[in-house]
N, C-alpha and C. Protein backbone atom coordinates (compact mmCIF):
# COMPACT_ATOMS: atom_id res chain seq x y z
N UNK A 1 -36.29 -2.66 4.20
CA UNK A 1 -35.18 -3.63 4.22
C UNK A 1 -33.85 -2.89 4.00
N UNK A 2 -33.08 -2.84 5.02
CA UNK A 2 -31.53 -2.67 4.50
C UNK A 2 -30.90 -2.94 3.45
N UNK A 3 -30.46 -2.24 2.56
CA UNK A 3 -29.52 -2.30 1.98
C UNK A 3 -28.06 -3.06 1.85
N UNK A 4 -28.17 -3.96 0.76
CA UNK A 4 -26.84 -4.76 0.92
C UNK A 4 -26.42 -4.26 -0.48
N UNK A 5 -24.37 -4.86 -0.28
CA UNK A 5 -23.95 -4.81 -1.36
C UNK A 5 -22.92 -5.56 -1.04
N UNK A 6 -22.10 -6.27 -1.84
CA UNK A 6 -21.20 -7.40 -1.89
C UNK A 6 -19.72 -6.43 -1.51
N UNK A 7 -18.92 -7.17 -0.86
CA UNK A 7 -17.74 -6.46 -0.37
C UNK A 7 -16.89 -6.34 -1.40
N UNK A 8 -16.90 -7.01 -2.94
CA UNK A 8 -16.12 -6.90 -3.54
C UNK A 8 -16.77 -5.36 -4.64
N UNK A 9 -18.13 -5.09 -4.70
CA UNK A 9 -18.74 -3.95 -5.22
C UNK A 9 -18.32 -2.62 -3.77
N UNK A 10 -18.41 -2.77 -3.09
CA UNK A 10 -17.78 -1.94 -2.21
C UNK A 10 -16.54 -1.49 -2.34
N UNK A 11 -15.56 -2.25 -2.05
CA UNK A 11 -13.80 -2.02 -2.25
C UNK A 11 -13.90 -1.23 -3.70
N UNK A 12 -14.55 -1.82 -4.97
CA UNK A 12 -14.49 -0.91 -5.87
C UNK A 12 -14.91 0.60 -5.71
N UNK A 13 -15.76 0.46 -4.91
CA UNK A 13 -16.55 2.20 -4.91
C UNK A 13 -15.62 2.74 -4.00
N UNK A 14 -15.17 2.07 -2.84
CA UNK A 14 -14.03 2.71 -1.64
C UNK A 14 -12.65 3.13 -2.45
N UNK A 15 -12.56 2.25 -3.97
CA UNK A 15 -10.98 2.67 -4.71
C UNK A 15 -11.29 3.69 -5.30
N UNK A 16 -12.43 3.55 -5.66
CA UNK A 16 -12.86 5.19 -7.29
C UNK A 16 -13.13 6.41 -6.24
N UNK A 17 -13.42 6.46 -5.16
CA UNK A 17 -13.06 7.26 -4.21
C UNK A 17 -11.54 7.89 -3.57
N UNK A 18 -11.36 6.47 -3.05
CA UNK A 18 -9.38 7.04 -2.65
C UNK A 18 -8.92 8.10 -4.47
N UNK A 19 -9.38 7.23 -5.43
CA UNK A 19 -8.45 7.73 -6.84
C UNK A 19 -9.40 9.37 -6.70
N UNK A 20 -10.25 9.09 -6.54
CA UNK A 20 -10.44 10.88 -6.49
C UNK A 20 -10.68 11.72 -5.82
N UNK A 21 -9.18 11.13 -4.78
CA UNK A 21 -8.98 12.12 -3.69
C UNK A 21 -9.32 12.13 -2.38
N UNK A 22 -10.58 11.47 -2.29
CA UNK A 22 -11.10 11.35 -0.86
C UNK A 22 -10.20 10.11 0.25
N UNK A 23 -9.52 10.43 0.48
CA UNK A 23 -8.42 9.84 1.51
C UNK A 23 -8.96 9.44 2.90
N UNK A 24 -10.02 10.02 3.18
CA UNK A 24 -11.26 9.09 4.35
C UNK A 24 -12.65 9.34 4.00
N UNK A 25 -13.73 8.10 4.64
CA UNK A 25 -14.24 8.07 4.22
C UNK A 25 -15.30 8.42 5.68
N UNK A 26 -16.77 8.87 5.78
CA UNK A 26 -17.56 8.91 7.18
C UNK A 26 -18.75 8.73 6.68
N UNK A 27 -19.68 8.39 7.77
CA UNK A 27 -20.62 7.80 7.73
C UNK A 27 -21.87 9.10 7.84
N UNK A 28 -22.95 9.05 6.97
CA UNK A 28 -23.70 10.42 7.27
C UNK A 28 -24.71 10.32 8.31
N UNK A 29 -25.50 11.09 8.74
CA UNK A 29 -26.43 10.94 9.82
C UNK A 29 -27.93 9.50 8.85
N UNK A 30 -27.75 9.58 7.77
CA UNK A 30 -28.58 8.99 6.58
C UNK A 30 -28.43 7.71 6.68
N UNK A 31 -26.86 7.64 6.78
CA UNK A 31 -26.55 6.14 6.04
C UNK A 31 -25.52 6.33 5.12
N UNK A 32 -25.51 7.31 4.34
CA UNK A 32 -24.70 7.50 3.12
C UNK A 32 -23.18 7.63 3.43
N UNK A 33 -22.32 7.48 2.78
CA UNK A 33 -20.79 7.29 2.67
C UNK A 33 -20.48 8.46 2.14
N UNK A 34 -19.38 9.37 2.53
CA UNK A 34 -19.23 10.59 2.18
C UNK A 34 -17.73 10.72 2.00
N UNK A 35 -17.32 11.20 1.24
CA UNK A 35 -15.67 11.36 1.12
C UNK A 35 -15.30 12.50 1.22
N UNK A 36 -14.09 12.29 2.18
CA UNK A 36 -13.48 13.85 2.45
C UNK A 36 -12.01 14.05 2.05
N UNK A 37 -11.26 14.77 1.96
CA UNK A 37 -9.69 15.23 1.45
C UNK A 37 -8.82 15.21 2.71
N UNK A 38 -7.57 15.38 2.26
CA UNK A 38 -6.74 15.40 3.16
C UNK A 38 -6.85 16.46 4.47
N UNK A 39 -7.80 17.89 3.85
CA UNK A 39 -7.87 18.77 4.87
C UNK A 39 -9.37 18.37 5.31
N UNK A 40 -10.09 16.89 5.34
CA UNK A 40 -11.01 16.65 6.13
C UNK A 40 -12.36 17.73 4.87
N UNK A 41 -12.16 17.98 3.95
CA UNK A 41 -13.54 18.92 3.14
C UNK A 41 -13.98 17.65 2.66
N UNK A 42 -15.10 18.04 2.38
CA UNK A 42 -16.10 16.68 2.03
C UNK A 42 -16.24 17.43 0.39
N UNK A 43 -16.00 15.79 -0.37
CA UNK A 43 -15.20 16.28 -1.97
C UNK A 43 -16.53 15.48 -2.73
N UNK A 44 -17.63 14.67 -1.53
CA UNK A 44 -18.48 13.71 -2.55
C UNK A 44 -18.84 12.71 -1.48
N UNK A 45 -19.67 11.69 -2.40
CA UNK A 45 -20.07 10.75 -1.98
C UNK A 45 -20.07 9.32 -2.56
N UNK A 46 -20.03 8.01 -1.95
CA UNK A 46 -20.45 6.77 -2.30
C UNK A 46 -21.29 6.81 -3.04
N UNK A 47 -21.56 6.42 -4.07
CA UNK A 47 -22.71 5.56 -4.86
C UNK A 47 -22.79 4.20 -5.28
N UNK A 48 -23.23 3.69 -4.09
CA UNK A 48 -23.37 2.67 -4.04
C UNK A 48 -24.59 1.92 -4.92
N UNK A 49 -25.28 2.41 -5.83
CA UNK A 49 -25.75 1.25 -6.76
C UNK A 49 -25.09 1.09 -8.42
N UNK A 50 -24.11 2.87 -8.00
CA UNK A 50 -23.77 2.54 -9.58
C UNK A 50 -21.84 2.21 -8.97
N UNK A 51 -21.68 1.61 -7.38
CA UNK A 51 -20.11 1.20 -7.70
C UNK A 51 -19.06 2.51 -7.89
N UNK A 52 -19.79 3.58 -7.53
CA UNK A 52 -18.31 4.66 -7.99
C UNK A 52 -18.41 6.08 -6.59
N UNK A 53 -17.96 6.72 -7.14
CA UNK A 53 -17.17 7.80 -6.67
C UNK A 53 -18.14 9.39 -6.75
N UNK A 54 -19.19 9.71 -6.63
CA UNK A 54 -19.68 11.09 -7.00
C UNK A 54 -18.74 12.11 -6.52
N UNK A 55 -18.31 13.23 -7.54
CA UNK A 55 -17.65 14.35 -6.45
C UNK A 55 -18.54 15.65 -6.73
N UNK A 56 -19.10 16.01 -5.47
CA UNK A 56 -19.92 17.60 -5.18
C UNK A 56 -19.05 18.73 -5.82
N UNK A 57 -19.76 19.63 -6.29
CA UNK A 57 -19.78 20.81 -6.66
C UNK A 57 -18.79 21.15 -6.97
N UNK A 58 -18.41 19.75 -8.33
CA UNK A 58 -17.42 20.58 -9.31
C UNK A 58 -17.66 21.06 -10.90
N UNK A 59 -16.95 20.92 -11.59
CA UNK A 59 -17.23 21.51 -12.87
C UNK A 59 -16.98 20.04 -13.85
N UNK A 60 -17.12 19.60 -14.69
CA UNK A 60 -17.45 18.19 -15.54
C UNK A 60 -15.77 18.62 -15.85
N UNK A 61 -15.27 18.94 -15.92
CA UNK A 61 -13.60 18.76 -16.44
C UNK A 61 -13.33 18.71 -15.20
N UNK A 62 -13.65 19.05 -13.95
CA UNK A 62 -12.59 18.78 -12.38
C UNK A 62 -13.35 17.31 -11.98
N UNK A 63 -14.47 17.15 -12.37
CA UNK A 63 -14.92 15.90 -12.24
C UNK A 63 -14.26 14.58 -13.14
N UNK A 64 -13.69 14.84 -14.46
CA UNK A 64 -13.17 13.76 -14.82
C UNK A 64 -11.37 13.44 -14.40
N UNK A 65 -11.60 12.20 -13.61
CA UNK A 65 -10.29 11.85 -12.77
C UNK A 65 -9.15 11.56 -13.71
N UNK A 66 -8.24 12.60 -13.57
CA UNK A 66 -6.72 12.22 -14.23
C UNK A 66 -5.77 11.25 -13.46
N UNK A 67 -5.27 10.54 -14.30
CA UNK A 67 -4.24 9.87 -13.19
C UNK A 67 -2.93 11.15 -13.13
N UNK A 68 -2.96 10.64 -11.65
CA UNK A 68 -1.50 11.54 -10.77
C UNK A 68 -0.13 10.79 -11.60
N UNK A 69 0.49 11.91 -12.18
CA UNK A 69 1.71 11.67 -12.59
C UNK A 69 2.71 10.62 -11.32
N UNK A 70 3.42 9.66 -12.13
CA UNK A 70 3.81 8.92 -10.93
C UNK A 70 5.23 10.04 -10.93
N UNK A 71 5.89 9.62 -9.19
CA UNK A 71 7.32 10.27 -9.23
C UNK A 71 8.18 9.04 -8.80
N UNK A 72 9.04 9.02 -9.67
CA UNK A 72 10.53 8.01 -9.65
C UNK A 72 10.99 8.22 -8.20
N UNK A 73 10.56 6.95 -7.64
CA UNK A 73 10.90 6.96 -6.36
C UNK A 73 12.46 5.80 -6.25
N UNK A 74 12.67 4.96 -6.92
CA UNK A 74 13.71 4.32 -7.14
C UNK A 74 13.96 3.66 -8.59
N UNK A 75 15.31 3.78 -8.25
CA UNK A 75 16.13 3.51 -9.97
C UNK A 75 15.52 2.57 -10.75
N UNK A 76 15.39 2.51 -12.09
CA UNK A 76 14.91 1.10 -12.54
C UNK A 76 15.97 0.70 -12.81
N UNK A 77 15.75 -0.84 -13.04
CA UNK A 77 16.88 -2.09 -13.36
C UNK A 77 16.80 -2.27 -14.77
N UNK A 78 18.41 -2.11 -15.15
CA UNK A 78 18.42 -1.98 -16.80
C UNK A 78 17.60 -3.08 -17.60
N UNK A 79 18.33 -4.18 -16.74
CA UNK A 79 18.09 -5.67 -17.20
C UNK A 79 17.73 -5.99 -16.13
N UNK A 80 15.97 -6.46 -16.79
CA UNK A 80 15.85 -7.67 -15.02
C UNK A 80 16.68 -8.98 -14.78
N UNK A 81 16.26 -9.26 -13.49
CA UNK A 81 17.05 -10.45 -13.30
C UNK A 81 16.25 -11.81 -13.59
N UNK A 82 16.65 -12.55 -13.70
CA UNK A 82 15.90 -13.81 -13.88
C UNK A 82 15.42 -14.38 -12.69
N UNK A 83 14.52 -15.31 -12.78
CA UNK A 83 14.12 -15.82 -11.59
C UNK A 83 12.81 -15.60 -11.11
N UNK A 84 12.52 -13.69 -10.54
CA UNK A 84 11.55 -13.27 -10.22
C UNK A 84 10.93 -12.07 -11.44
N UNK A 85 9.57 -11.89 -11.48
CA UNK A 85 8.71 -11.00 -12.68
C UNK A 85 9.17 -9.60 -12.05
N UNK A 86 10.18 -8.84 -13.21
CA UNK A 86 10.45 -7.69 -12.38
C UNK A 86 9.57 -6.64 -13.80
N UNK A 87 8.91 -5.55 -13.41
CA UNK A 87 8.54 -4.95 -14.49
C UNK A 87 8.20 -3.72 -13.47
N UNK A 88 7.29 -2.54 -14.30
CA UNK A 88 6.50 -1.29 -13.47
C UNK A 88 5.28 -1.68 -13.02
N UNK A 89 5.57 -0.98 -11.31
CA UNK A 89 4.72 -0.91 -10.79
C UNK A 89 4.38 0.13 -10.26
N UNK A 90 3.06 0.48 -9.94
CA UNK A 90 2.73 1.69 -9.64
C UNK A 90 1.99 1.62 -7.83
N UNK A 91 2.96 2.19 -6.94
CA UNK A 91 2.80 1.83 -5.74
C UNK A 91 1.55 3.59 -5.43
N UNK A 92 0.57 3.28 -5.22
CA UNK A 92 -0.25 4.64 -4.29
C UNK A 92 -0.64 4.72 -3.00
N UNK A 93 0.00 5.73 -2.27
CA UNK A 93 0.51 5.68 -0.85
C UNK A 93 -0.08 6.96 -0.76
N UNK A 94 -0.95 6.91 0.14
CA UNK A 94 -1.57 8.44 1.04
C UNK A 94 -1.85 9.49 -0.18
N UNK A 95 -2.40 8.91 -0.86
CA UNK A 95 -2.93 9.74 -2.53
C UNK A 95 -1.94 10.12 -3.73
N UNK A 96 -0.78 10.02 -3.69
CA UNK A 96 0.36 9.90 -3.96
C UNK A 96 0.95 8.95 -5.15
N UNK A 97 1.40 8.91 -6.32
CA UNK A 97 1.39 7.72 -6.53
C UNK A 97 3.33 7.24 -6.83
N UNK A 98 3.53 6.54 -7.21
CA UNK A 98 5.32 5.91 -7.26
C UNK A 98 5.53 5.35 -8.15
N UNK A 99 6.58 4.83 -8.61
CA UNK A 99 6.89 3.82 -9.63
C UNK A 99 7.89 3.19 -8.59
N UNK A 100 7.76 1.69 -9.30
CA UNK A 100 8.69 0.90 -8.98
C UNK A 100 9.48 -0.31 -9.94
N UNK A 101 10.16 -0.39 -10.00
CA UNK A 101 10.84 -1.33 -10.71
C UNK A 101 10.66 -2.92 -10.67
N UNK A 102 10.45 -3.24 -9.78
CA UNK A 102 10.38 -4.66 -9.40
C UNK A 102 9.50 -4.98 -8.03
N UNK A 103 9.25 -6.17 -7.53
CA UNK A 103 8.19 -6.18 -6.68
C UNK A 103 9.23 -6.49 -5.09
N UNK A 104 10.15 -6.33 -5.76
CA UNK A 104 11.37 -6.10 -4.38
C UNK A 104 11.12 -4.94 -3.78
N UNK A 105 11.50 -4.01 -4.97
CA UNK A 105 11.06 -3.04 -4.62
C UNK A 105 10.26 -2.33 -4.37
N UNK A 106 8.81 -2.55 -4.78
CA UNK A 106 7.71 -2.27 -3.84
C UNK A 106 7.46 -2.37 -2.74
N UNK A 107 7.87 -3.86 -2.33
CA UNK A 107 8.21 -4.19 -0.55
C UNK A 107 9.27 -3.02 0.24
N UNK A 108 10.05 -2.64 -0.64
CA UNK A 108 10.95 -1.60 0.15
C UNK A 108 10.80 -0.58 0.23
N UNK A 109 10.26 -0.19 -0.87
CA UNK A 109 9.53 1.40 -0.64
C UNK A 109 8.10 1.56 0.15
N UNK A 110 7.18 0.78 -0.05
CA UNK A 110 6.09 0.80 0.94
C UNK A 110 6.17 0.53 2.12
N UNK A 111 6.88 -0.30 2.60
CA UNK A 111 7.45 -0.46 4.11
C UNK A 111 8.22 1.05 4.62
N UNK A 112 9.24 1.27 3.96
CA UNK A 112 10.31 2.65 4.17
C UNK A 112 8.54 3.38 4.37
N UNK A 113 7.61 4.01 3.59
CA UNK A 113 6.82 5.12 3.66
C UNK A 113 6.13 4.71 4.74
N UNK A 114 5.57 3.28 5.21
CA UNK A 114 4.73 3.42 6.28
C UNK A 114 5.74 3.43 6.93
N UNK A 115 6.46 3.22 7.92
CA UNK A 115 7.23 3.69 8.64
C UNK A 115 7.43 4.90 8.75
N UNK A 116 7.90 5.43 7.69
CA UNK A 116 8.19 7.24 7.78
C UNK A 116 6.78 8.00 8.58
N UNK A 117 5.58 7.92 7.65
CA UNK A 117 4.27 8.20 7.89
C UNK A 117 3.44 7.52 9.40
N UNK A 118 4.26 6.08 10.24
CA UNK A 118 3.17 5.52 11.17
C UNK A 118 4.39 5.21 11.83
N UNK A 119 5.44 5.81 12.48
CA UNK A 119 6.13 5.37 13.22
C UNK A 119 6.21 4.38 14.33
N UNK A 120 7.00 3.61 14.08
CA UNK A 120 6.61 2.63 15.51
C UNK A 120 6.12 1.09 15.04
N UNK A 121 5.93 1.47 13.44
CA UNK A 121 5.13 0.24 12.74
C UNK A 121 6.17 -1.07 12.59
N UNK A 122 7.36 -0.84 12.33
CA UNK A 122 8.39 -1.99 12.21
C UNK A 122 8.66 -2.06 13.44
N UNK A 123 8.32 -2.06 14.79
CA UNK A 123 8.69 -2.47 15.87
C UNK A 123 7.75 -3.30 15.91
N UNK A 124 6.75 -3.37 15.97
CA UNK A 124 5.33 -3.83 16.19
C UNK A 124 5.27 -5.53 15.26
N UNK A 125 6.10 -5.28 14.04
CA UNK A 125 6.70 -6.31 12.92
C UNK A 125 7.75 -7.46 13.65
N UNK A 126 8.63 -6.39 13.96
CA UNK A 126 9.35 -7.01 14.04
C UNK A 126 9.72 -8.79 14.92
N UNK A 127 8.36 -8.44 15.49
CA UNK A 127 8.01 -9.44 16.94
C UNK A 127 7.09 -10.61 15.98
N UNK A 128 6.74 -10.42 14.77
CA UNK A 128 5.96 -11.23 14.00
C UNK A 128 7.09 -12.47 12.96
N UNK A 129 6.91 -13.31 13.28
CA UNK A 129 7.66 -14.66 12.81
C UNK A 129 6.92 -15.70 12.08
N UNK A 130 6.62 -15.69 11.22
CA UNK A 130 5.41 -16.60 10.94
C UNK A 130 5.90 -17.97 10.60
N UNK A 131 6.95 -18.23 9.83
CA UNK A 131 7.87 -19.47 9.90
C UNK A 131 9.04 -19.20 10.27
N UNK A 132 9.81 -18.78 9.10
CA UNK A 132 11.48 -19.07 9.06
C UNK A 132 11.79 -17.89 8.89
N UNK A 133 10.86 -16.30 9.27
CA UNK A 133 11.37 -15.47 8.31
C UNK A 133 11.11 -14.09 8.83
N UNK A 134 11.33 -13.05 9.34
CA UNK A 134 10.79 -11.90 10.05
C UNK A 134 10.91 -10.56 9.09
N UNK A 135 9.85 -9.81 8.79
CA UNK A 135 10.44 -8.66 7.36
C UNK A 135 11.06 -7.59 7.81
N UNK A 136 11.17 -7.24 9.41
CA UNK A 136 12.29 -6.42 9.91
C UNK A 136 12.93 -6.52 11.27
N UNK A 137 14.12 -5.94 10.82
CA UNK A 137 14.96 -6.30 12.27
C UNK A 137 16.03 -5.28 12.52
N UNK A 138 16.25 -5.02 13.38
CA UNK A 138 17.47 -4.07 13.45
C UNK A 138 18.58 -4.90 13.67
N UNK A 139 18.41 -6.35 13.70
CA UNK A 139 19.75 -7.18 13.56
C UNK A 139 19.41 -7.82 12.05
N UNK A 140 20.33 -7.64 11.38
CA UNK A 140 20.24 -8.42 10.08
C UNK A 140 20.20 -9.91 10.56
N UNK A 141 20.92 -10.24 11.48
CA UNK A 141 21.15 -12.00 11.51
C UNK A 141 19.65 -12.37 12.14
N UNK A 142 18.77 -11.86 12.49
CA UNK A 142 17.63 -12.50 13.11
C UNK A 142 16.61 -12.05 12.19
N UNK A 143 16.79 -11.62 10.69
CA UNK A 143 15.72 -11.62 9.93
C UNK A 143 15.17 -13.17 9.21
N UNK A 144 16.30 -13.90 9.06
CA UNK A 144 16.01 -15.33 8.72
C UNK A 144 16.44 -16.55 10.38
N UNK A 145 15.62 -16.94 10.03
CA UNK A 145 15.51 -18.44 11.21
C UNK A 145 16.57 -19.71 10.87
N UNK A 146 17.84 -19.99 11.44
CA UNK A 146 18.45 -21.34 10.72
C UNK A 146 18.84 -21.03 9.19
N UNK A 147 19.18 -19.62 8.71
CA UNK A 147 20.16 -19.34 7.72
C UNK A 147 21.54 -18.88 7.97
N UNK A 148 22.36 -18.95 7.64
CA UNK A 148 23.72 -18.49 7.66
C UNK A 148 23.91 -16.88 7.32
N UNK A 149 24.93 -16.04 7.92
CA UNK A 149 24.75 -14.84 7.89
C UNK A 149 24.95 -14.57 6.48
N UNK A 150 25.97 -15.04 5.32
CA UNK A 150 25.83 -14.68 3.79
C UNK A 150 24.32 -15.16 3.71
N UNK A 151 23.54 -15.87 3.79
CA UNK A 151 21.79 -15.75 3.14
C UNK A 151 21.28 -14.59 3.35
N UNK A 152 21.35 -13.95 5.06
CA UNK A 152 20.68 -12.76 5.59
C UNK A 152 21.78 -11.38 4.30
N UNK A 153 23.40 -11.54 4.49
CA UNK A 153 23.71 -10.25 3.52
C UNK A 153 23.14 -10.41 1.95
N UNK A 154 23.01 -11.44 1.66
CA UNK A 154 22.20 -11.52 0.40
C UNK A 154 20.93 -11.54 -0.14
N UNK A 155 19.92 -11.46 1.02
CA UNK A 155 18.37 -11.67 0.80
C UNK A 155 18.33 -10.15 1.64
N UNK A 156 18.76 -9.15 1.95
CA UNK A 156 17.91 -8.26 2.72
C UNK A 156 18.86 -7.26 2.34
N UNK A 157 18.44 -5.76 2.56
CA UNK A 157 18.94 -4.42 2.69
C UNK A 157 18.28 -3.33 3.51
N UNK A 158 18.95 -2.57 3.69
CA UNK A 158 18.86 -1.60 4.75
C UNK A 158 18.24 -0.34 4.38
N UNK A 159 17.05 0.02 5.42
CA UNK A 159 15.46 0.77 5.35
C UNK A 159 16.25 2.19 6.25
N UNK A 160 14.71 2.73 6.55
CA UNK A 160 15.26 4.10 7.30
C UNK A 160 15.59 3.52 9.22
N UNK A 161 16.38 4.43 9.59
CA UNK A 161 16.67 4.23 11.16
C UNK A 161 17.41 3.15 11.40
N UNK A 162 18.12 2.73 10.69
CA UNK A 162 18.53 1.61 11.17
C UNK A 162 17.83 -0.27 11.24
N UNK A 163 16.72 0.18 10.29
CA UNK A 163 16.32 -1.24 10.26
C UNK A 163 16.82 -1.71 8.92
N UNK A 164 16.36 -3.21 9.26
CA UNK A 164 16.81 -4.26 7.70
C UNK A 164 15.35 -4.56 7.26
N UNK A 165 16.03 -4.99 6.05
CA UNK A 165 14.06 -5.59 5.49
C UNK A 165 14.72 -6.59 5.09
N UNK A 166 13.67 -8.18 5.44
CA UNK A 166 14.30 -9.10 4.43
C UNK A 166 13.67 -9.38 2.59
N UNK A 167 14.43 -9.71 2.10
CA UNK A 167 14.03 -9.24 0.75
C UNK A 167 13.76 -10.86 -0.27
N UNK A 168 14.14 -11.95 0.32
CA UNK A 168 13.81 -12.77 -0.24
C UNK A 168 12.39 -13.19 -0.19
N UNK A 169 11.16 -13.25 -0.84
CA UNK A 169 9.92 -13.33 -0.74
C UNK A 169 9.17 -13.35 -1.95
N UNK A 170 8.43 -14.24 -2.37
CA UNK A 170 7.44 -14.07 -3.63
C UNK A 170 6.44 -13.08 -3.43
N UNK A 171 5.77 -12.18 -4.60
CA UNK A 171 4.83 -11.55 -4.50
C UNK A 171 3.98 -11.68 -3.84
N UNK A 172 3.22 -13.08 -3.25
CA UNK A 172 2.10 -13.61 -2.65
C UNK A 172 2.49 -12.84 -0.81
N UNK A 173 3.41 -13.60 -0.57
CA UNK A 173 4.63 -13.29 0.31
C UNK A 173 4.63 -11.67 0.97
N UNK A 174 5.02 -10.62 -0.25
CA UNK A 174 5.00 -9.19 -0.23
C UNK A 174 3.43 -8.34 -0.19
N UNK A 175 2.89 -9.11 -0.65
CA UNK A 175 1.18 -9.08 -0.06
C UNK A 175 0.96 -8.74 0.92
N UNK A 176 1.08 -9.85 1.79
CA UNK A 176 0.82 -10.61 2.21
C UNK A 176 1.46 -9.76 3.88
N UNK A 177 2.52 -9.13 3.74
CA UNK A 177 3.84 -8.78 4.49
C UNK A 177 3.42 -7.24 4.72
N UNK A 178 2.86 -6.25 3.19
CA UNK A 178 2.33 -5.03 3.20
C UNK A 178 1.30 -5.26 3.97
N UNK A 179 -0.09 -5.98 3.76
CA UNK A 179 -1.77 -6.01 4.18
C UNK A 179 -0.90 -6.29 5.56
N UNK A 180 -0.44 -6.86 6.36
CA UNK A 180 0.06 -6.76 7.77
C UNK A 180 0.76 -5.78 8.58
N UNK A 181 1.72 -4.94 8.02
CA UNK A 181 2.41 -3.47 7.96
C UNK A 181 1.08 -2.57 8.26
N UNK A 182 -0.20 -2.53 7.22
CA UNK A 182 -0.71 -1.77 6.99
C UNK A 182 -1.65 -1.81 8.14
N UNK A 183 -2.16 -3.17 8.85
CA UNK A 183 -2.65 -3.37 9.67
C UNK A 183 -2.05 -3.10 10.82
N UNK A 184 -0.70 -2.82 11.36
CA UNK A 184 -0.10 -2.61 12.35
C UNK A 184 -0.41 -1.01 12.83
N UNK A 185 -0.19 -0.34 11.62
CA UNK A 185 -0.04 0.90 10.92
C UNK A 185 -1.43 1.32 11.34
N UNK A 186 -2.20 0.31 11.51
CA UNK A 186 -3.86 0.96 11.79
C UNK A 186 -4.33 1.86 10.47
N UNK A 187 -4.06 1.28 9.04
CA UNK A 187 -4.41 1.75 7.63
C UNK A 187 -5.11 0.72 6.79
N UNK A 188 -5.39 0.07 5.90
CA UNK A 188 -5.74 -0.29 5.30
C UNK A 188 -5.07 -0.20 3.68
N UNK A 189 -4.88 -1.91 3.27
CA UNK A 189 -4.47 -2.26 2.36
C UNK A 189 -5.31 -2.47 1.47
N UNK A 190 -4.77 -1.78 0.24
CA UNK A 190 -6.34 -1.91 -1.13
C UNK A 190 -6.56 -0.50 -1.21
N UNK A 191 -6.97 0.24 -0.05
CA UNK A 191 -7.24 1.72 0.09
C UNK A 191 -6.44 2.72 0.29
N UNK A 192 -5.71 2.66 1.39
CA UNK A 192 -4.64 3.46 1.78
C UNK A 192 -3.54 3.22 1.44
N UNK A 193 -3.13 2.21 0.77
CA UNK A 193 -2.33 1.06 -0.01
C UNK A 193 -2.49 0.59 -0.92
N UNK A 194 -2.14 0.55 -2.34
CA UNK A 194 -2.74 -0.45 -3.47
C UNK A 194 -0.96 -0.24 -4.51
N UNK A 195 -1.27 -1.35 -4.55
CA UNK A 195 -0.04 -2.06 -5.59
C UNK A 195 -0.82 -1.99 -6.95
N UNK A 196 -0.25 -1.70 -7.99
CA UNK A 196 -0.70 -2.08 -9.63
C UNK A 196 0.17 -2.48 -10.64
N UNK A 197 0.13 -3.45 -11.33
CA UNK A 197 -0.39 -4.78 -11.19
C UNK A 197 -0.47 -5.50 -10.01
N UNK A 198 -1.37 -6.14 -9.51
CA UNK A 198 -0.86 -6.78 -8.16
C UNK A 198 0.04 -7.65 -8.19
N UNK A 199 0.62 -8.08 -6.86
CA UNK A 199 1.99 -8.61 -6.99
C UNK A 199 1.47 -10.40 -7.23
């Protein structure tokens, strides 16, 4: 009988993997899940009954996972603002990890990196409208639907190349906006992407 396991015991073993390093994942001639590094070396494997991460032929101190120092990728805000939950977040992008100040700014820095990293990805966005609201544009006035141009200079700011991001959006929203980016991007959100705390 095949082997099952619940997708939410999976995503965990696919995260304790990305966290130690293995940045893709392949399938063995077996069956087994194997993790490899950025230069494609195979660093370990899935273990899928105990949920985690094995890494091959290291030493029990290279085996226990440190967290990656984050790097100050944008300013923090002295005083948050009222209104929206602004606190630290820890954005990890292509093994990498960030800080962020607010969940504005997570939307702006993870958008800015996939773009940098998957070019072509905010074009691909930009054609996506789901109500009243588009998250990039190279015209600021066509990021909101039936708002006035002070809403668009006040809800949005300006990304790499010349695009806008719009910035008015609840966490659910910025989710919601990344897991679609990431999908354009042909990456994966949760894995190749993960927000902490989630938004």
């Amino acid at each position: 009988m095949a082997k099952t396991i619940k997708t939410l015991e999976l995503v965990s073993a696919l995260r304790d993997a990305y966290n130690s390093g293995a940045t893709t994942i392949g399938v063995g001639s077996n069956g087994s899940l194997k993790g490899f590094d950025l230069d494609f070396n195979a660093i370990g494997h899935v273990d899928l009954d105990k949920q985690s991460f094995v890494c091959h032929n290291l030493s029990n101190s290279e085996l226990e996972i440190k967290p990656e120092p984050a790097k100050s990728s944008l300013k923090k805000r002295k005083t948050p603002k009222s209104g929206r939950h602004t606190g630290d977040y820890t954005v990890k992008f292509c093994g990498k990890s960030y800080q962020c100040s607010s969940k504005k700014d997570v939307l702006i820095f993870a958008l800015g990196q996939i773009e940098k990293k998957y070019p072509g990805t905010f074009e691909k966005l930009k054609n996506i409208l789901p109500k009243t609201k588009r998250i990039v544009s190279k015209d600021r006035n066509q990021l909101y639907k039936n708002k006035p141009l002070s809403f668009a200079e006040k809800h949005s700011t300006a990304s790499i190349n010349g695009w806008w991001i719009a910035t008015n959006n609840s966490g659910k929203e910025i989710s919601k906006w990344l897991a679609r980016a990431c999908d354009e991007a042909g990456i994966y959100y949760y894995i190749d992407l993960h927000v902490e705390p989630e938004l």
